[in-house]
C-alpha atoms as a PDB file:
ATOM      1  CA  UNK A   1       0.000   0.000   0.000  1.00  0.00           C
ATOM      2  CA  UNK A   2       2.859   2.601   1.227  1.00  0.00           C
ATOM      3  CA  UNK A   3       4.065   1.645  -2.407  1.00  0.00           C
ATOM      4  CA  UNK A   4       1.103   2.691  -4.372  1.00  0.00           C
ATOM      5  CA  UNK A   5       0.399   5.878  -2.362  1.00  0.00           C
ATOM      6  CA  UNK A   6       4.220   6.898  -3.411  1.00  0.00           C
ATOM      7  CA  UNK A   7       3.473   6.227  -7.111  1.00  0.00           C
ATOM      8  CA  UNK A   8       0.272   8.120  -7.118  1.00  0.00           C
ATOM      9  CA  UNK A   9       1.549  10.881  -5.479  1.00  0.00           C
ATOM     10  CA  UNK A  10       4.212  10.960  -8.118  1.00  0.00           C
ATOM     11  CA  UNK A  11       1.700  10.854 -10.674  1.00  0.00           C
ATOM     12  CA  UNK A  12      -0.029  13.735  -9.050  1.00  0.00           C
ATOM     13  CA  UNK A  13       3.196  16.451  -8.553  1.00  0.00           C
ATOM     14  CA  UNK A  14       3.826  15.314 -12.054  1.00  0.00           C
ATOM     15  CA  UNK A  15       0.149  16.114 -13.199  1.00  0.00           C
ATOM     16  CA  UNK A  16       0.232  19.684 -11.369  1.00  0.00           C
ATOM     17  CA  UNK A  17       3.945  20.069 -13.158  1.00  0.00           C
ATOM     18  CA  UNK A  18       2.146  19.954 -16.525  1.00  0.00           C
ATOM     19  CA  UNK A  19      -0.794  21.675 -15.682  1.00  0.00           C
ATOM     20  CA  UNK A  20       1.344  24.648 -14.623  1.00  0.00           C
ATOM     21  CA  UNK A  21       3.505  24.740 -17.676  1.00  0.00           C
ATOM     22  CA  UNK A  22       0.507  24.275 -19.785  1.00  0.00           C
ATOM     23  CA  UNK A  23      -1.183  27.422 -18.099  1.00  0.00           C
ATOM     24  CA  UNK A  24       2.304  29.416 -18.479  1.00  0.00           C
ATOM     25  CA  UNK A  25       1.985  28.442 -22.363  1.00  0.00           C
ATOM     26  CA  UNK A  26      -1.242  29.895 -23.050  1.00  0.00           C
ATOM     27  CA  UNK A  27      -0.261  33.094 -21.251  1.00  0.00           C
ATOM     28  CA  UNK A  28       1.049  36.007 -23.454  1.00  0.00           C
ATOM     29  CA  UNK A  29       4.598  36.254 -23.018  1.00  0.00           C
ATOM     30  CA  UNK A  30       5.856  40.082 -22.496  1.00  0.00           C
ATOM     31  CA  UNK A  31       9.328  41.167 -22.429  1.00  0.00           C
ATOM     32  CA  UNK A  32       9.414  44.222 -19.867  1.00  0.00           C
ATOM     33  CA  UNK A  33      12.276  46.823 -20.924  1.00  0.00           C
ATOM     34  CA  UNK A  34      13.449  49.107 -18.028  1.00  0.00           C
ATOM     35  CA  UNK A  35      16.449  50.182 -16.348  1.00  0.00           C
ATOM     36  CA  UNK A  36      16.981  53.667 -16.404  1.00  0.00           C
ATOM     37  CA  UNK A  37      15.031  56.943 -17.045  1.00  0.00           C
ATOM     38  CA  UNK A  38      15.415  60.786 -15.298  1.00  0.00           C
ATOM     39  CA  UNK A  39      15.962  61.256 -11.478  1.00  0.00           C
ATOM     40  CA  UNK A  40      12.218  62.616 -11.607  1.00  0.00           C
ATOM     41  CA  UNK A  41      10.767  59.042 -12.422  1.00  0.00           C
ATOM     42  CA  UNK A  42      11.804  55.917  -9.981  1.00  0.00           C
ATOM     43  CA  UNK A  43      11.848  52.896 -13.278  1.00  0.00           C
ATOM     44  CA  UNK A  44      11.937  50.686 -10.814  1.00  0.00           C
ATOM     45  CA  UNK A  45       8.735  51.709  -9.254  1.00  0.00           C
ATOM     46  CA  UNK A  46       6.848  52.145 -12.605  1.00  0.00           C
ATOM     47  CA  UNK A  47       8.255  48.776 -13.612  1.00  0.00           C
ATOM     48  CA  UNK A  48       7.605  47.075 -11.061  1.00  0.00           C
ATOM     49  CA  UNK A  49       3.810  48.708 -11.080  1.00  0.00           C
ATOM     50  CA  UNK A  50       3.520  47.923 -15.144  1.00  0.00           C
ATOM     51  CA  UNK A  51       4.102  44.643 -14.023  1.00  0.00           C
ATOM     52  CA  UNK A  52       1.301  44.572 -11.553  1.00  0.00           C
ATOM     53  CA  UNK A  53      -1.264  45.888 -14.047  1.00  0.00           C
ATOM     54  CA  UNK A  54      -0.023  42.949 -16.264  1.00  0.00           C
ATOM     55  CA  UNK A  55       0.396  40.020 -13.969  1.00  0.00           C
ATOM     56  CA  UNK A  56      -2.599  41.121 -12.346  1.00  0.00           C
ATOM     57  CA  UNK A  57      -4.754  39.772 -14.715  1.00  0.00           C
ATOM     58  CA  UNK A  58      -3.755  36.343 -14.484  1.00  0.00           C
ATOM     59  CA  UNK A  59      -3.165  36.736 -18.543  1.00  0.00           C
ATOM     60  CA  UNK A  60       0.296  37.416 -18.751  1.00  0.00           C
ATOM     61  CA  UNK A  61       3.984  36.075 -17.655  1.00  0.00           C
ATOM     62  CA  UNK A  62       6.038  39.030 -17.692  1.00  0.00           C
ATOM     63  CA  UNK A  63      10.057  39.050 -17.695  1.00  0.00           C
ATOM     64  CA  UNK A  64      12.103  42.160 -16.932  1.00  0.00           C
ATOM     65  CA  UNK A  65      15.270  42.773 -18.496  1.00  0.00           C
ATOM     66  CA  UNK A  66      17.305  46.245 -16.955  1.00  0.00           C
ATOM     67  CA  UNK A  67      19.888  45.357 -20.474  1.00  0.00           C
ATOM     68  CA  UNK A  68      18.218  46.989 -23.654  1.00  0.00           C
ATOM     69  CA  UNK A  69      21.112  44.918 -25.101  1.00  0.00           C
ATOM     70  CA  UNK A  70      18.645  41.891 -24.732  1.00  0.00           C
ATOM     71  CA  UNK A  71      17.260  42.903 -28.360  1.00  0.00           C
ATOM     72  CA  UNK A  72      20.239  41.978 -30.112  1.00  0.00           C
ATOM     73  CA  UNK A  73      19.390  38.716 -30.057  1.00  0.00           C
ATOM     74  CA  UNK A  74      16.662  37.293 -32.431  1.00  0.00           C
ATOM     75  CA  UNK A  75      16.858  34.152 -30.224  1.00  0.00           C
ATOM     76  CA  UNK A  76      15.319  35.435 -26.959  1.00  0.00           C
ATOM     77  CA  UNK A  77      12.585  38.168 -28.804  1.00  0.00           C
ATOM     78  CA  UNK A  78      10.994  34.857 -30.693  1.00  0.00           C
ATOM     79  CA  UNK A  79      10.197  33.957 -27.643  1.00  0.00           C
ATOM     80  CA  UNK A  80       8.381  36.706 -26.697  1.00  0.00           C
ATOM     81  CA  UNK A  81       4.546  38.188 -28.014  1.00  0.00           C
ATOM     82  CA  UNK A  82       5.342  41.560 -27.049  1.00  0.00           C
ATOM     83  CA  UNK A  83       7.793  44.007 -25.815  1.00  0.00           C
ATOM     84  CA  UNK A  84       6.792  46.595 -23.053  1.00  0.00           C
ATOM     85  CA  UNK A  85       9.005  49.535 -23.354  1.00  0.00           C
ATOM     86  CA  UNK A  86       9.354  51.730 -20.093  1.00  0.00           C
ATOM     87  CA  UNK A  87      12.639  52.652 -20.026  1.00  0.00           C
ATOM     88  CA  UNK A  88      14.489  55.632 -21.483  1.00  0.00           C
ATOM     89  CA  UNK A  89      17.749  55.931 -22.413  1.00  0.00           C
ATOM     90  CA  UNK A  90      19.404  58.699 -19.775  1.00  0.00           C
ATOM     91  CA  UNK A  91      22.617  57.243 -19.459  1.00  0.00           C
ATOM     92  CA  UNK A  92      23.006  54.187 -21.778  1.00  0.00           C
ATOM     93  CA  UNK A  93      23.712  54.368 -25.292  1.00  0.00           C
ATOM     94  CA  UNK A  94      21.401  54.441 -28.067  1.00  0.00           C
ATOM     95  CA  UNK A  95      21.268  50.441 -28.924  1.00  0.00           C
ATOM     96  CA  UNK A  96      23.401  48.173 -31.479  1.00  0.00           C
ATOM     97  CA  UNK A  97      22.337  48.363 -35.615  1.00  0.00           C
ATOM     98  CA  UNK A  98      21.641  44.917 -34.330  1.00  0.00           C
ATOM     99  CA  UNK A  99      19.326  45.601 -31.774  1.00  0.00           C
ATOM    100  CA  UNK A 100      17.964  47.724 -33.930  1.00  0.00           C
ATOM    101  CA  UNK A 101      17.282  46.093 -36.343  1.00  0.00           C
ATOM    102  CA  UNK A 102      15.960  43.084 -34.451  1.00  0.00           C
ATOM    103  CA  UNK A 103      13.316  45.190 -32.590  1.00  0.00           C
ATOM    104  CA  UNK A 104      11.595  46.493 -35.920  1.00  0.00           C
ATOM    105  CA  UNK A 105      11.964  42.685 -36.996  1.00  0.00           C
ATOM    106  CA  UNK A 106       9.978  41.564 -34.552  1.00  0.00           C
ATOM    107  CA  UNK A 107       7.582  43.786 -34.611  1.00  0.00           C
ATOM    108  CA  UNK A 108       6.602  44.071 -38.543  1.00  0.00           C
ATOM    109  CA  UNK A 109       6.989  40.057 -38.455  1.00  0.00           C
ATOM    110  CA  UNK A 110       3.727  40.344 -36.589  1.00  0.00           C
ATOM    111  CA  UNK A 111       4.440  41.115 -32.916  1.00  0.00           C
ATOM    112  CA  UNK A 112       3.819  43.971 -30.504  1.00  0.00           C
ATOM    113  CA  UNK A 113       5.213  47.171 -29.048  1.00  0.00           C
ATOM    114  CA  UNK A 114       3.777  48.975 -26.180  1.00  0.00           C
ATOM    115  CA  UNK A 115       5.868  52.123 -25.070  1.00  0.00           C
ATOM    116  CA  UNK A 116       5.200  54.231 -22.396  1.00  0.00           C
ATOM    117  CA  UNK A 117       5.433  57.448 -21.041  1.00  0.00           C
ATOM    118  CA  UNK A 118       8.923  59.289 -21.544  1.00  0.00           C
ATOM    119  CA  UNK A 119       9.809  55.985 -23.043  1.00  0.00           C
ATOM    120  CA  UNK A 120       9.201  57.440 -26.366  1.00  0.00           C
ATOM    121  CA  UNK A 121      12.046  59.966 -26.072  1.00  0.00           C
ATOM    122  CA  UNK A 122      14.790  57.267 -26.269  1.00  0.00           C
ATOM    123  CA  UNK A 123      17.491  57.068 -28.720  1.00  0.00           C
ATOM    124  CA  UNK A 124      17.435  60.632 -29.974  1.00  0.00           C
ATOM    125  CA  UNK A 125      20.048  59.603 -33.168  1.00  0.00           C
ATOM    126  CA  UNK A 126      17.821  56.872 -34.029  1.00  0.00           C
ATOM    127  CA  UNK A 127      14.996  58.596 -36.107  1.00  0.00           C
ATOM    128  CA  UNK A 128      13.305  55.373 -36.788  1.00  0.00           C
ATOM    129  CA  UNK A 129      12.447  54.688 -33.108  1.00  0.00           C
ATOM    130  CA  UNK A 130      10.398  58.165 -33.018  1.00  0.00           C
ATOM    131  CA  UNK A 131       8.737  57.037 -35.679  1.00  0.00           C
ATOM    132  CA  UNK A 132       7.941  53.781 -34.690  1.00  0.00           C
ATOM    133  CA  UNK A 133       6.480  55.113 -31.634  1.00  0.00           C
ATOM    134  CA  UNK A 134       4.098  57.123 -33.817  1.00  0.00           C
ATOM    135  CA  UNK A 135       4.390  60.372 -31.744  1.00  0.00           C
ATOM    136  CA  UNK A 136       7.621  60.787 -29.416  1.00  0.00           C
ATOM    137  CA  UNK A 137       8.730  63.087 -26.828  1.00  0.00           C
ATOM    138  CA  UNK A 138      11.631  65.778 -27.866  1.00  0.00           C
ATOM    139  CA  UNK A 139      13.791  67.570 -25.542  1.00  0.00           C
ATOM    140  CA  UNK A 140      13.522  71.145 -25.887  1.00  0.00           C
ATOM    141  CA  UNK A 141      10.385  70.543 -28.083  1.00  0.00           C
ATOM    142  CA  UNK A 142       7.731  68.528 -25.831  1.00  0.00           C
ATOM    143  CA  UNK A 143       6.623  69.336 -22.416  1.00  0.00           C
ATOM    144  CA  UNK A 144       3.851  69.128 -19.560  1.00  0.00           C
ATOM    145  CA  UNK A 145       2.543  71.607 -16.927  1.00  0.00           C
ATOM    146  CA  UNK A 146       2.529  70.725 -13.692  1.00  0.00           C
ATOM    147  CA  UNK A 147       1.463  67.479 -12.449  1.00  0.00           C
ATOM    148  CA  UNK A 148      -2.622  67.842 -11.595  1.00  0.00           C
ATOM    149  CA  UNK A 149      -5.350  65.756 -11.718  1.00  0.00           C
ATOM    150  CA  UNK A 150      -7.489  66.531 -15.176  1.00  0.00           C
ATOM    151  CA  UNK A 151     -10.480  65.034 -17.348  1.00  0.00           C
ATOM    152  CA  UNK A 152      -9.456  62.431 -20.059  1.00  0.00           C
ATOM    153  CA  UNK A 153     -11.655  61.742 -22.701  1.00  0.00           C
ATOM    154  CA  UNK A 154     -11.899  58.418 -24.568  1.00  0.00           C
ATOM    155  CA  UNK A 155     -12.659  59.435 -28.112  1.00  0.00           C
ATOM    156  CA  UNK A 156     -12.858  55.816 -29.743  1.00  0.00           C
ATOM    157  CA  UNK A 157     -15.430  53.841 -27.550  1.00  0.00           C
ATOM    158  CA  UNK A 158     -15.528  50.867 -29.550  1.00  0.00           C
ATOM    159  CA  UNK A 159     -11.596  50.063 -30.092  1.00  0.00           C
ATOM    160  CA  UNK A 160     -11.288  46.434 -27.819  1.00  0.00           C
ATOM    161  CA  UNK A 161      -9.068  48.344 -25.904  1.00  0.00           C
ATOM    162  CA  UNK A 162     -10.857  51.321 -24.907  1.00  0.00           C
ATOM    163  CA  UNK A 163     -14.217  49.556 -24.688  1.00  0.00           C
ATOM    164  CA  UNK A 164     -16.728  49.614 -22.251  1.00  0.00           C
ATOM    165  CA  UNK A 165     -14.414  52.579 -20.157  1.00  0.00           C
ATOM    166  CA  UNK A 166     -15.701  56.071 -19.750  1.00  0.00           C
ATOM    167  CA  UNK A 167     -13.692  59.702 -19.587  1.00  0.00           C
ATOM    168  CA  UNK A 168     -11.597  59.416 -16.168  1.00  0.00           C
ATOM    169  CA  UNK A 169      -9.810  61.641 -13.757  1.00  0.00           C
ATOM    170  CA  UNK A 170      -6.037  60.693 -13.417  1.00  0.00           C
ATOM    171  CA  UNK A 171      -3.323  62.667 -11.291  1.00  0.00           C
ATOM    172  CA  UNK A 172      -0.422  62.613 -13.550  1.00  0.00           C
ATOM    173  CA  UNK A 173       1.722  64.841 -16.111  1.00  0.00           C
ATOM    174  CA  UNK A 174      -0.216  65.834 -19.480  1.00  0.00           C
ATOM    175  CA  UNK A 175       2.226  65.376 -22.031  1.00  0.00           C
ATOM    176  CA  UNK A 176       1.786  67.691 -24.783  1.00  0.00           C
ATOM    177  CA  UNK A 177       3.534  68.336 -28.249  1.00  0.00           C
ATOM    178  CA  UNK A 178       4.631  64.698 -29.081  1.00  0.00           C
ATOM    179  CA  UNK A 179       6.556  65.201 -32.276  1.00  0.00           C
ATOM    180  CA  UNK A 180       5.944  63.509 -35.201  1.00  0.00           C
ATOM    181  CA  UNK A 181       3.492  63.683 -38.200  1.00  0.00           C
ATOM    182  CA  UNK A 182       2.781  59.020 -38.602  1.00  0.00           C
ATOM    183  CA  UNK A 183      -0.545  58.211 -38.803  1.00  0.00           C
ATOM    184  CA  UNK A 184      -2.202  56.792 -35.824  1.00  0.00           C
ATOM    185  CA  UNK A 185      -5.649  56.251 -34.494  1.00  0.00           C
ATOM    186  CA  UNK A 186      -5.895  57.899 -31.359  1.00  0.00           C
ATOM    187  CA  UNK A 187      -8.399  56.077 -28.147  1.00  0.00           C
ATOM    188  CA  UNK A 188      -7.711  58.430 -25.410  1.00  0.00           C
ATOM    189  CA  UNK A 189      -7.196  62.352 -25.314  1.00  0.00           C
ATOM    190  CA  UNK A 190      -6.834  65.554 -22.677  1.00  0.00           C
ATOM    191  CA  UNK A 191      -7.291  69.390 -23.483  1.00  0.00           C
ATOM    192  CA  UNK A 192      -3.367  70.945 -21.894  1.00  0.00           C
ATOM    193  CA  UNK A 193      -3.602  74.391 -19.973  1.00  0.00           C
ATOM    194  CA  UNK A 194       0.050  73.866 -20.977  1.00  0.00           C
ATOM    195  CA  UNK A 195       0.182  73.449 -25.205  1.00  0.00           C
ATOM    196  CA  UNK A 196      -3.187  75.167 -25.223  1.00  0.00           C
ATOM    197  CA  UNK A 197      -4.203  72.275 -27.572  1.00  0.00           C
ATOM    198  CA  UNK A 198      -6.035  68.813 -26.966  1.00  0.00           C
ATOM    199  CA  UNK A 199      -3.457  66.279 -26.902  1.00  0.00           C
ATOM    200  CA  UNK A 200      -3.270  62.335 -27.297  1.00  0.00           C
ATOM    201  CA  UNK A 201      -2.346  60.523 -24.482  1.00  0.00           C
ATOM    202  CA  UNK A 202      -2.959  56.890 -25.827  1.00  0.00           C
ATOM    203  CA  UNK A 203      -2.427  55.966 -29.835  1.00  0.00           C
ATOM    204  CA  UNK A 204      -2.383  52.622 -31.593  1.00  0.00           C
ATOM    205  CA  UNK A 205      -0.405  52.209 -34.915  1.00  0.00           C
ATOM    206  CA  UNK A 206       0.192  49.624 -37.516  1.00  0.00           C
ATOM    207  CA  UNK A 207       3.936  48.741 -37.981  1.00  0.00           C
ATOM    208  CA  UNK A 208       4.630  46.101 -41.231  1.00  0.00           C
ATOM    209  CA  UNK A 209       2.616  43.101 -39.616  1.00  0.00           C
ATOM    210  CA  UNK A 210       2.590  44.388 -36.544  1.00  0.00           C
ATOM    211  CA  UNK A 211       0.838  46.399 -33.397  1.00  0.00           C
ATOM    212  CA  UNK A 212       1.940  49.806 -31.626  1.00  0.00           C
ATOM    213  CA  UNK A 213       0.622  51.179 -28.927  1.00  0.00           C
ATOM    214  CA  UNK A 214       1.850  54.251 -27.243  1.00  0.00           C
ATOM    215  CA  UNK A 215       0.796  55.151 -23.471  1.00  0.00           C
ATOM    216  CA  UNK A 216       2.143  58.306 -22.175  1.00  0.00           C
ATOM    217  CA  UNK A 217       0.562  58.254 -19.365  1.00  0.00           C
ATOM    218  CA  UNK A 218       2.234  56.705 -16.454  1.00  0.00           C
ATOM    219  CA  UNK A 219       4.443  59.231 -14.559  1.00  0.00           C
ATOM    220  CA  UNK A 220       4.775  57.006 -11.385  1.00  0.00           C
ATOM    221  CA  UNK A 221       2.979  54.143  -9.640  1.00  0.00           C
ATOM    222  CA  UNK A 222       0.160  56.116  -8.540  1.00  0.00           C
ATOM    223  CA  UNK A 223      -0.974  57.079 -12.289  1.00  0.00           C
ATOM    224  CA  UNK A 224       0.283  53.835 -13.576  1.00  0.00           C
ATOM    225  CA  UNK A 225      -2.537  51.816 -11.184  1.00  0.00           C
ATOM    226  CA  UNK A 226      -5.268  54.434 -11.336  1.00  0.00           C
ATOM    227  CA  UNK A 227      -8.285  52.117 -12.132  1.00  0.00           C
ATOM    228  CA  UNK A 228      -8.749  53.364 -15.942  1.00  0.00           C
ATOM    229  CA  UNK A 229      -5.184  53.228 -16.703  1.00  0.00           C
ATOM    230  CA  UNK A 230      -4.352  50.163 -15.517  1.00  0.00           C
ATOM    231  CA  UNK A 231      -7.193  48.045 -17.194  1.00  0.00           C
ATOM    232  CA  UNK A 232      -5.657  50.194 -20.720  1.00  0.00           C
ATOM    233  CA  UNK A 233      -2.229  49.282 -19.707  1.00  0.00           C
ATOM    234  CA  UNK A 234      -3.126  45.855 -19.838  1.00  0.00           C
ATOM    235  CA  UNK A 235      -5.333  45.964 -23.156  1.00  0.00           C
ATOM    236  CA  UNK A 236      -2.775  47.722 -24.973  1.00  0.00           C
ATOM    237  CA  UNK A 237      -0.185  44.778 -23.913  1.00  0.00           C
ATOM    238  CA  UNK A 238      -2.404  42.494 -24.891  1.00  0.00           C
ATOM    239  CA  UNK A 239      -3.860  43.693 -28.267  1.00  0.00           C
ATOM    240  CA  UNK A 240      -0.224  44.883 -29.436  1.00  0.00           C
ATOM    241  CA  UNK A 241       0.541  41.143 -28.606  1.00  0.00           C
ATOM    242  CA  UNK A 242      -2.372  39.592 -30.158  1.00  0.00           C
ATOM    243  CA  UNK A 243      -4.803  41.983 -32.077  1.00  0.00           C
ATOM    244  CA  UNK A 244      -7.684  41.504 -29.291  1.00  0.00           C
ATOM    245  CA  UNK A 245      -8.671  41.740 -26.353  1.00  0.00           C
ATOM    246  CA  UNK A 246     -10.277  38.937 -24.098  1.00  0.00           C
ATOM    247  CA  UNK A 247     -13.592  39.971 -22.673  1.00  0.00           C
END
C-alpha cells in the first residue's frame, strides 16, 4: 500500500507540473524593458507597477530585463509576443544596428510594441524609433505643466481596448507636443492648460505586420494603477501582442 500511495503521489506532482507549464503556455509572453530613465521618475517603481497591471490579470507572464542589449538577439525576442518599453535611455547608449534592427523585426513580423510614457524619447540619433512610436517626446520641443489631476476623454469607444471605459480623472503629467506627423488612431485624449491644444495621451499604430501602442501616461505608480489606466495598460499589452482583447 505505502508503495502505491508513493506512485500516485508521483503521478499527481507530475500532473500539477504539466498543468502549470501548460497554463504558463497559453499566457502572453511580455518582455518588460526598463532600467533607467530621469531622477524625476523611480523605473523601478513604474516597472515594477507595469508589471502589476499585467500580472494582475492572471493573462500574462512578464520578464524584466534592466539590459536593452537583450534585443540583439533574435533568439530570446521569438520567444516573446510583445515588448513593453518603459525605459528611457538617460545614461546608456542608443542600442546596437543589431538591436535595432531586431526590434523592428519583430515587430513588422507580426508582434507587438507597447511604449510608455517618456519611453518614447529614447534614442534621440535613431529617427526610426520616433517614428515607430508614432508620436515621441523631444527635448527642448515637448513638455507638460505641472502634475494635476485633469479630465481624459476616450474618443474611440468601440476600439477592444478602450471599450466599455468612460472619460476618467487621473493625477499625472499631461504630455503635450509629441513630435511627429505618422498616422495613428488615437483612443484616449486631454485638453493641456500647458500646449493650449487637446493632446493624445494613448495611440495605436500599424507597424509592417505588426501592433503599436503608445501610453504616455504613467508618470509614477500612482498614475500607472489608477483604475482606468491600468485596465488600458493591460489591453494595450495584450492587443499589441495579439490583435484583441479577451472579454
Amino acid at each position: 500500500m505505502p508503495r502505491i500511495v508513493s506512485i500516485l503521489l508521483v503521478v499527481l506532482i507530475v500532473a500539477a507540473a504539466i498543468s502549470t507549464a501548460a497554463a504558463e503556455d497559453v499566457k502572453i509572453k511580455a518582455l518588460l524593458v526598463t532600467g533607467d530613465d530621469v531622477s524625476a521618475h523611480n523605473w523601478k517603481e513604474i516597472a515594477a507597477a507595469t508589471r502589476e497591471a499585467l500580472e494582475s490579470t492572471g493573462r500574462f507572464a512578464v520578464r524584466a530585463s534592466e539590459d536593452p542589449l537583450i534585443l540583439e538577439s533574435k533568439s530570446a525576442l521569438d520567444t516573446y509576443d510583445v515588448i513593453v518599453f518603459t525605459l528611457y535611455n538617460r545614461s546608456l547608449p542608443t542600442i546596437t544596428p543589431q538591436a535595432q534592427e531586431s526590434l523592428l523585426n519583430f515587430i513588422k513580423g507580426g508582434k507587438g510594441f507597447y511604449v510608455q510614457h517618456l519611453a518614447s524619447a529614447s534614442f534621440k540619433e535613431w529617427e526610426e524609433f520616433g517614428k515607430l512610436c508614432g508620436r515621441h517626446w523631444v527635448m527642448g520641443k515637448s513638455g507638460h505643466g505641472p502634475r494635476s489631476v485633469f479630465q481624459s476623454k476616450v474618443v474611440d469607444r468601440e476600439h477592444p481596448i478602450t471599450k466599455g471605459i468612460e472619460n476618467f480623472e487621473i493625477d499625472d503629467e499631461l504630455y503635450a507636443k509629441l513630435q511627429g506627423d505618422e498616422e495613428i488612431h488615437v483612443l484616449v485624449e486631454a485638453d493641456s492648460d500647458w500646449s493650449k491644444r487637446t493632446e493624445p495621451l494613448v495611440f495605436t499604430r500599424s507597424y509592417g505586420q505588426g501592433r503599436v501602442v503608445h501610453n504616455a501616461f504613467g508618470h509614477d505608480a500612482k498614475a500607472i494603477l489608477n483604475p482606468a489606466v491600468r485596465q488600458i495598460t493591460a489591453r494595450s499589452v495584450e492587443w499589441a501582442a495579439t490583435g484583441k482583447v479577451a472579454e
